[in-house]
N, C-alpha and C. Protein backbone atom coordinates (compact mmCIF):
# COMPACT_ATOMS: atom_id res chain seq x y z
N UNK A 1 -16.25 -22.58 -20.67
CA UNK A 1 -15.30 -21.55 -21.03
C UNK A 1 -14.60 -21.07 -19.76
N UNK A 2 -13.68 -20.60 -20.03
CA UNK A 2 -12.42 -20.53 -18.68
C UNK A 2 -11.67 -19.05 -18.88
N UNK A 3 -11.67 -18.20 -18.21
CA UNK A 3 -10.65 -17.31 -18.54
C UNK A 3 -9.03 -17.83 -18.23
N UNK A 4 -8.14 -17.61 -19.11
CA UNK A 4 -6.93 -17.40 -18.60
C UNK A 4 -6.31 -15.72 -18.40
N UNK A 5 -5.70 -15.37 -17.47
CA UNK A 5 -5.22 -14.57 -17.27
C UNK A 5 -3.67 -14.39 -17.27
N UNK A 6 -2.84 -13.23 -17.84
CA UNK A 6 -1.43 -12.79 -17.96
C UNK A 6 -0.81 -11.59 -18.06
N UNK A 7 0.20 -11.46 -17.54
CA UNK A 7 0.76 -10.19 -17.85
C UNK A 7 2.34 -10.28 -17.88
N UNK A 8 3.28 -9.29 -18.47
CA UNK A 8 4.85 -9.32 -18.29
C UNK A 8 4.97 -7.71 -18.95
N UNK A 9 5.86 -7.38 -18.73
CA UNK A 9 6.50 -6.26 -18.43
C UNK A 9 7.51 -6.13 -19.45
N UNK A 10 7.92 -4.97 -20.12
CA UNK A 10 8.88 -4.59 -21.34
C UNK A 10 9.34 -3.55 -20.40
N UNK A 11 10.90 -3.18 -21.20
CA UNK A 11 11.66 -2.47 -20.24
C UNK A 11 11.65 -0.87 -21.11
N UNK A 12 11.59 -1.41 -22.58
CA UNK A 12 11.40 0.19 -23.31
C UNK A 12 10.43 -0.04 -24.36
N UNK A 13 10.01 1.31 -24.33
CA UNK A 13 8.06 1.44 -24.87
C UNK A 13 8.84 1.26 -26.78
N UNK A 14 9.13 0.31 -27.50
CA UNK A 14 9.38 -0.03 -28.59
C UNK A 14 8.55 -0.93 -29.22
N UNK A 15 8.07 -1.01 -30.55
CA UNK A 15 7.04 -1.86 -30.96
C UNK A 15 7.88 -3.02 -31.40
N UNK A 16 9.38 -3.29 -31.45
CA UNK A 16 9.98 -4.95 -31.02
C UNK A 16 9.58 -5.56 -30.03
N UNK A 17 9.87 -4.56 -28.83
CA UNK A 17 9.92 -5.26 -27.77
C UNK A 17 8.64 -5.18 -27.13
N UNK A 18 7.24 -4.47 -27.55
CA UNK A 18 6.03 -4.75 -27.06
C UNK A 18 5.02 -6.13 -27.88
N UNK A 19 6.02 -6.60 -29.23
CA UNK A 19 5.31 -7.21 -30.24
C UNK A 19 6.03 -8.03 -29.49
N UNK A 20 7.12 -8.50 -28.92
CA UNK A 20 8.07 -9.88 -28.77
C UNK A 20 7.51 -10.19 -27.12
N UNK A 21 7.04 -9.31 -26.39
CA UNK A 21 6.85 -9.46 -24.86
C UNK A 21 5.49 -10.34 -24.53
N UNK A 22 4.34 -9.69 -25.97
CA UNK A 22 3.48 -9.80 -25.63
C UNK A 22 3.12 -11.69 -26.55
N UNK A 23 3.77 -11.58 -27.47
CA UNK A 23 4.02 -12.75 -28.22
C UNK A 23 4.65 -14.05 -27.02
N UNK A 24 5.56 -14.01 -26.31
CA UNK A 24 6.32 -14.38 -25.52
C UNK A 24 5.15 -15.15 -24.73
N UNK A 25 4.33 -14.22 -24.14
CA UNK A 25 3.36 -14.13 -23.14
C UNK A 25 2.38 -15.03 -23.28
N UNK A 26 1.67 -15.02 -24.84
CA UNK A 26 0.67 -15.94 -25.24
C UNK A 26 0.95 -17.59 -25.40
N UNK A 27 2.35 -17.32 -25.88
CA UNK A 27 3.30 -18.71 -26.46
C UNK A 27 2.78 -19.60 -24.99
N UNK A 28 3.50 -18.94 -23.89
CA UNK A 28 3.40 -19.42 -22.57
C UNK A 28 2.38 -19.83 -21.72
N UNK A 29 1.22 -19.01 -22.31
CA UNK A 29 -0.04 -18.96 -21.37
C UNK A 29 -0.83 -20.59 -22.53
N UNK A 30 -0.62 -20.29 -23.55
CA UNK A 30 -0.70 -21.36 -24.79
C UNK A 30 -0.32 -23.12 -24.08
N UNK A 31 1.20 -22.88 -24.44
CA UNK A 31 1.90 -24.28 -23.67
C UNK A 31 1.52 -24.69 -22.42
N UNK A 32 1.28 -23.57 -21.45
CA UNK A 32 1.07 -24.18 -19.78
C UNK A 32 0.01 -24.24 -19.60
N UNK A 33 -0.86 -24.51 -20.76
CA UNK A 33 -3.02 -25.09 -20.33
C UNK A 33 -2.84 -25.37 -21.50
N UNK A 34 -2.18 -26.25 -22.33
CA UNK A 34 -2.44 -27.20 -23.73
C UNK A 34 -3.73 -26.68 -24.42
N UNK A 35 -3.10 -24.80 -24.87
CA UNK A 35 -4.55 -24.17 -25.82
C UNK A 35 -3.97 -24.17 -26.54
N UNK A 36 -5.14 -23.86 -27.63
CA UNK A 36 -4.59 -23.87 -29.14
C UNK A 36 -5.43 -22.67 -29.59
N UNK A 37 -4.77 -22.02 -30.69
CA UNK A 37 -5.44 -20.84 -30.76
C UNK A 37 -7.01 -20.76 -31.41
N UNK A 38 -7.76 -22.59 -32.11
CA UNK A 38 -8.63 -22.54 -32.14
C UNK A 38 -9.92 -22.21 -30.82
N UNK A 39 -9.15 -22.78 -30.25
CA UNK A 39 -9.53 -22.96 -28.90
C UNK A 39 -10.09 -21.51 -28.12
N UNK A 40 -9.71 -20.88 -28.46
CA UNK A 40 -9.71 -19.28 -27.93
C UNK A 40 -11.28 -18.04 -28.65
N UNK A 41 -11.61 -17.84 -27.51
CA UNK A 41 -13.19 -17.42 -27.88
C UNK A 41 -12.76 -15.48 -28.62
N UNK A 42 -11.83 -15.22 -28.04
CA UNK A 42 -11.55 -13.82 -27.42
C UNK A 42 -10.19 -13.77 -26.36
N UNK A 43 -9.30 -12.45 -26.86
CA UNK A 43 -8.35 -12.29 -26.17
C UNK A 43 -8.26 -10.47 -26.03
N UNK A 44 -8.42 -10.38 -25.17
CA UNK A 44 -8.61 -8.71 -24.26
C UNK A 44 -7.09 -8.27 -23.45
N UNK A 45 -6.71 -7.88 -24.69
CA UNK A 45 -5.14 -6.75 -24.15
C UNK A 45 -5.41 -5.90 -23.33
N UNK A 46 -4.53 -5.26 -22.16
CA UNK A 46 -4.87 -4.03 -22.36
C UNK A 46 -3.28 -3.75 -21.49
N UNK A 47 -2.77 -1.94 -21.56
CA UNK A 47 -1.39 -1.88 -21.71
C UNK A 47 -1.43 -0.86 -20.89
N UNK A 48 -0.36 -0.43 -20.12
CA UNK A 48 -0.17 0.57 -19.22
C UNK A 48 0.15 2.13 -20.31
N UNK A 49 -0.43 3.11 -20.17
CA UNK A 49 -0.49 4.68 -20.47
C UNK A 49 1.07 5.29 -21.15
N UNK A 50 2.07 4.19 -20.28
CA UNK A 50 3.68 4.60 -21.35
C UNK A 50 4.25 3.52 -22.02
N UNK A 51 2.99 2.64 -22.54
CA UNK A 51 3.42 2.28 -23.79
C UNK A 51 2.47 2.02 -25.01
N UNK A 52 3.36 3.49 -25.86
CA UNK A 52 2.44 3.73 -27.00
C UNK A 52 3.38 3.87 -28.44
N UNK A 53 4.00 2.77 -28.15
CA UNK A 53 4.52 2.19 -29.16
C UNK A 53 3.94 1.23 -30.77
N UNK A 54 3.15 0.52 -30.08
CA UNK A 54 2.65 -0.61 -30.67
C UNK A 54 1.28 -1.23 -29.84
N UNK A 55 0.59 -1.65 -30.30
CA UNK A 55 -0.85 -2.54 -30.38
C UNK A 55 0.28 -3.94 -29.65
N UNK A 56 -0.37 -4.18 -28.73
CA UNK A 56 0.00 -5.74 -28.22
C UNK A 56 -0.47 -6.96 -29.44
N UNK A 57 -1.78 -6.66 -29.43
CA UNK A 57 -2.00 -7.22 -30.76
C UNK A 57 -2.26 -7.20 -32.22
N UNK A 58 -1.11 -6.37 -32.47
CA UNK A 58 -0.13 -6.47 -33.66
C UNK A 58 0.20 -7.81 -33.47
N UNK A 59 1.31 -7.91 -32.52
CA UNK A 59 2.34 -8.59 -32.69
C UNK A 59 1.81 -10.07 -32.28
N UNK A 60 1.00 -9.98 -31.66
CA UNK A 60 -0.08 -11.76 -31.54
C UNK A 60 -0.63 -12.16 -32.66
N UNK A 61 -0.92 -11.29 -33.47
CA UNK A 61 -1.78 -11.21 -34.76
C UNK A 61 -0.74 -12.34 -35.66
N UNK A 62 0.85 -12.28 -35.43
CA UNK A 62 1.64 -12.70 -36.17
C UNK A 62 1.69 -13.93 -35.61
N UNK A 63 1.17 -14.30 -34.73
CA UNK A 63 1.32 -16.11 -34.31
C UNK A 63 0.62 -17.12 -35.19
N UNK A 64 1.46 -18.05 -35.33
CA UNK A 64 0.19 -18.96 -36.30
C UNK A 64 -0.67 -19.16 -35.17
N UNK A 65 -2.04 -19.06 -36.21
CA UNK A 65 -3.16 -19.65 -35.81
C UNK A 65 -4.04 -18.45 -35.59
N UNK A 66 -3.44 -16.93 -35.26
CA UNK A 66 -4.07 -16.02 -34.70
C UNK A 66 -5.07 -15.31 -35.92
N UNK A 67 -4.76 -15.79 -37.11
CA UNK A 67 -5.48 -15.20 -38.14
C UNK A 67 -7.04 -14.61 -37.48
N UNK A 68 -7.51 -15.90 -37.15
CA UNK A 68 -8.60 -15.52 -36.98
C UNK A 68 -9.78 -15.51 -35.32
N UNK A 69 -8.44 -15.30 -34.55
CA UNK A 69 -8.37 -15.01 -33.09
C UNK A 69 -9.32 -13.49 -32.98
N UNK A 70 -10.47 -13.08 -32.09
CA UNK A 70 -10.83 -11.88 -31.99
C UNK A 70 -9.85 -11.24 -30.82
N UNK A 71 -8.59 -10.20 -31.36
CA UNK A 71 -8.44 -9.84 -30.52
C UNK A 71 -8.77 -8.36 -30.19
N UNK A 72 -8.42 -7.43 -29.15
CA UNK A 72 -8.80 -6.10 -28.28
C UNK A 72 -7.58 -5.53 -27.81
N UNK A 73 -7.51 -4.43 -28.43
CA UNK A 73 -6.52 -3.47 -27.01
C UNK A 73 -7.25 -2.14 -26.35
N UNK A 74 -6.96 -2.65 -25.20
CA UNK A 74 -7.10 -1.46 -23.95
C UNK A 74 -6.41 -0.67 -23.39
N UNK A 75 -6.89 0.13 -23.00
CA UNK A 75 -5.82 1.07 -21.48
C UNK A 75 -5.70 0.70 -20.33
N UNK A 76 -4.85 0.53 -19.85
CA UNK A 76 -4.87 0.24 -18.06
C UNK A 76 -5.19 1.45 -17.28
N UNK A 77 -6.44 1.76 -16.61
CA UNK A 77 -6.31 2.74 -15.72
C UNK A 77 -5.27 2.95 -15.23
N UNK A 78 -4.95 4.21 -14.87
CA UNK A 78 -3.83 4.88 -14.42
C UNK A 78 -4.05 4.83 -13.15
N UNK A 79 -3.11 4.03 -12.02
CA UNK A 79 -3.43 4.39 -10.77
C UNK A 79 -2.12 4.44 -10.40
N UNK A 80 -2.01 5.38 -9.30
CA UNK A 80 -0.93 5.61 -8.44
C UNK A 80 -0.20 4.89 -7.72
N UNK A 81 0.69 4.64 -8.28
CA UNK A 81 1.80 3.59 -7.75
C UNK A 81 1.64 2.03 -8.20
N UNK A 82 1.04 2.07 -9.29
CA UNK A 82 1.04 0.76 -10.22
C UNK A 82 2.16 0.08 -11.07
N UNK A 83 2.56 -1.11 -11.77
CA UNK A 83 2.99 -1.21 -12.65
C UNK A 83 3.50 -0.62 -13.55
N UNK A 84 4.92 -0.35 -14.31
CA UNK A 84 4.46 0.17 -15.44
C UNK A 84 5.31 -0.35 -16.55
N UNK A 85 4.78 0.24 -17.67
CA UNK A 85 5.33 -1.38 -18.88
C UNK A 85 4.88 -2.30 -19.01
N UNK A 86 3.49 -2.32 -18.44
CA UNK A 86 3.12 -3.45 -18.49
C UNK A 86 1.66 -4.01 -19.00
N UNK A 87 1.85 -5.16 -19.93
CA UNK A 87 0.97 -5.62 -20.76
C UNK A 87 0.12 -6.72 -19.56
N UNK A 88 -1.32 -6.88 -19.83
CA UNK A 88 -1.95 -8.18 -19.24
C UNK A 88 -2.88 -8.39 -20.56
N UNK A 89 -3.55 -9.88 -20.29
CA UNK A 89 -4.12 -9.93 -21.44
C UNK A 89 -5.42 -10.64 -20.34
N UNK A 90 -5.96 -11.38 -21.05
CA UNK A 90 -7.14 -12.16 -20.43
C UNK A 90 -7.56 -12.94 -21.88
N UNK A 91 -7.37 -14.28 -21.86
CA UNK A 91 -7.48 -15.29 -23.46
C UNK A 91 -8.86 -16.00 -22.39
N UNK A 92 -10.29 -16.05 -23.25
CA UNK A 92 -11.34 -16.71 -22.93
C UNK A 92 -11.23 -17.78 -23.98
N UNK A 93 -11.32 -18.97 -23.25
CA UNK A 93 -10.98 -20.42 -23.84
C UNK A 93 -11.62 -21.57 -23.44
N UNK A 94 -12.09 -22.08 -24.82
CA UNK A 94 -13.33 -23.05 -24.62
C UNK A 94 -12.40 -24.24 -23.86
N UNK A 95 -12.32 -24.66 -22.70
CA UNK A 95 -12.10 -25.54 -22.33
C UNK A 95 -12.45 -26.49 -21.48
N UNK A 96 -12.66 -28.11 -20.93
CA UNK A 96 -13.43 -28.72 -20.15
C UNK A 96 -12.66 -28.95 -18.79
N UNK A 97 -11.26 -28.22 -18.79
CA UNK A 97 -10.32 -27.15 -17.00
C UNK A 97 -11.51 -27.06 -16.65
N UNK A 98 -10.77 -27.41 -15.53
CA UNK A 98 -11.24 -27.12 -13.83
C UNK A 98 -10.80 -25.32 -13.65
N UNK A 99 -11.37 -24.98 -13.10
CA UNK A 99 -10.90 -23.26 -12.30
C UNK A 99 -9.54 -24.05 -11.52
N UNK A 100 -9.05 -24.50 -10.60
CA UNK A 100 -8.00 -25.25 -10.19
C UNK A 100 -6.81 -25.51 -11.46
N UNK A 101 -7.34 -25.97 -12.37
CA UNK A 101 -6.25 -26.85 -13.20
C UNK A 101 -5.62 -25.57 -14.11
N UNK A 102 -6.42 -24.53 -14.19
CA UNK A 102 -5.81 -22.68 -15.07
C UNK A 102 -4.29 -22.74 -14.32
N UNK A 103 -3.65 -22.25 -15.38
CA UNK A 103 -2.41 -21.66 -15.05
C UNK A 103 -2.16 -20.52 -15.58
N UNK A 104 -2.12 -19.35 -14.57
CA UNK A 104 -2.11 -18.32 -15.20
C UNK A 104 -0.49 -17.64 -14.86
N UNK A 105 0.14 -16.93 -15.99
CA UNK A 105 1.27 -16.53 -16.58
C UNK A 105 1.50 -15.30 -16.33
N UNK A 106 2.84 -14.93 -15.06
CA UNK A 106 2.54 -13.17 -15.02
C UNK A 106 4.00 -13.40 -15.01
N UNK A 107 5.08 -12.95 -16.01
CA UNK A 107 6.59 -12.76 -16.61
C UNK A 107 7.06 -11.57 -16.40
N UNK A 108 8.51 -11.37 -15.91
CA UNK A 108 9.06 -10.24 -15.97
C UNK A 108 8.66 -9.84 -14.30
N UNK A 109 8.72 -8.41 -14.59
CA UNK A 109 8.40 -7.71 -13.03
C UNK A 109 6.87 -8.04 -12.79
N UNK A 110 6.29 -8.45 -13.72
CA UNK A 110 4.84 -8.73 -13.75
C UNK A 110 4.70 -9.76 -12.66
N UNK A 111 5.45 -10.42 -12.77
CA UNK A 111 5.32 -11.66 -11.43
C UNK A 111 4.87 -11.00 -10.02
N UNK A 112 5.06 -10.02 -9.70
CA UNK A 112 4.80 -9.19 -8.39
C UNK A 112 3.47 -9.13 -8.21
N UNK A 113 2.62 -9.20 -9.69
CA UNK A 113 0.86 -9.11 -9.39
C UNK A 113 0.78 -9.72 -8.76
N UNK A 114 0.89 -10.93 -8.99
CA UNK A 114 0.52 -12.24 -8.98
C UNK A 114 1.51 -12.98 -7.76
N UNK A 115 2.10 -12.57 -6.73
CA UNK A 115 2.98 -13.35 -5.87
C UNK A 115 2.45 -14.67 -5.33
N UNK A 116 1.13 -15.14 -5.04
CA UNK A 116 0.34 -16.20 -4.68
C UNK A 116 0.85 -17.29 -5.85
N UNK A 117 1.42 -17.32 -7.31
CA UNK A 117 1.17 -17.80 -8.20
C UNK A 117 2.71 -18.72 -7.98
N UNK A 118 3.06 -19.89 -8.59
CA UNK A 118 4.29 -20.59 -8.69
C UNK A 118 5.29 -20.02 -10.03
């Protein structure tokens, strides 16, 4: 089992655009490590304090395959001078990846976590 890790950023706290960001997000993290949503043990949202619009996973819930995906939403601690708008997830996925071969997905201003990443 492998964690993948992700995050991207919405520009206004709306449950379109937190259901479409976070949807966006999985699609991607999905395609760039050939998962499938059987494949997936557990997926752990969690969302920055100004956006309380919508459940991230609501809107994952609507992907095929997610029927029966366990997913979670969280809070992002609040720290000073963090991110904000911004969704990460963490998808635990049965896979026979290398730690090397993970590609992990950070979209939007979210890319800044992650600057080490291509």
């Amino acid at each position: 089992m492998r964690g993948i890790r992700g995050a991207v950023t919405v520009e206004q706290n709306t449950k379109e655009e937190i259901w479409q960001a976070a949807q966006t997000m999985v699609k991607e993290i999905l395609r760039r490590n050939s998962v499938t949503p059987d494949m997936i043990g557990a997926a752990i949202f969690s969302s920055t304090e100004d956006l309380t619009a919508a459940f991230p996973t609501a809107g994952v819930r609507q992907l095929s395959g997610f029927d029966l995906v366990p997913l979670f939403d969280a809070r992002q601690c609040a720290i000073e001078g963090s991110l904000d708008h911004c969704i990460r997830v963490l998808l635990l996925v049965d896979t026979k990846k290398g730690q090397q071969e993970i590609q992990h997905v950070y979209l939007g201003r979210a890319a800044a976590l992650r600057p080490d990443l291509p």
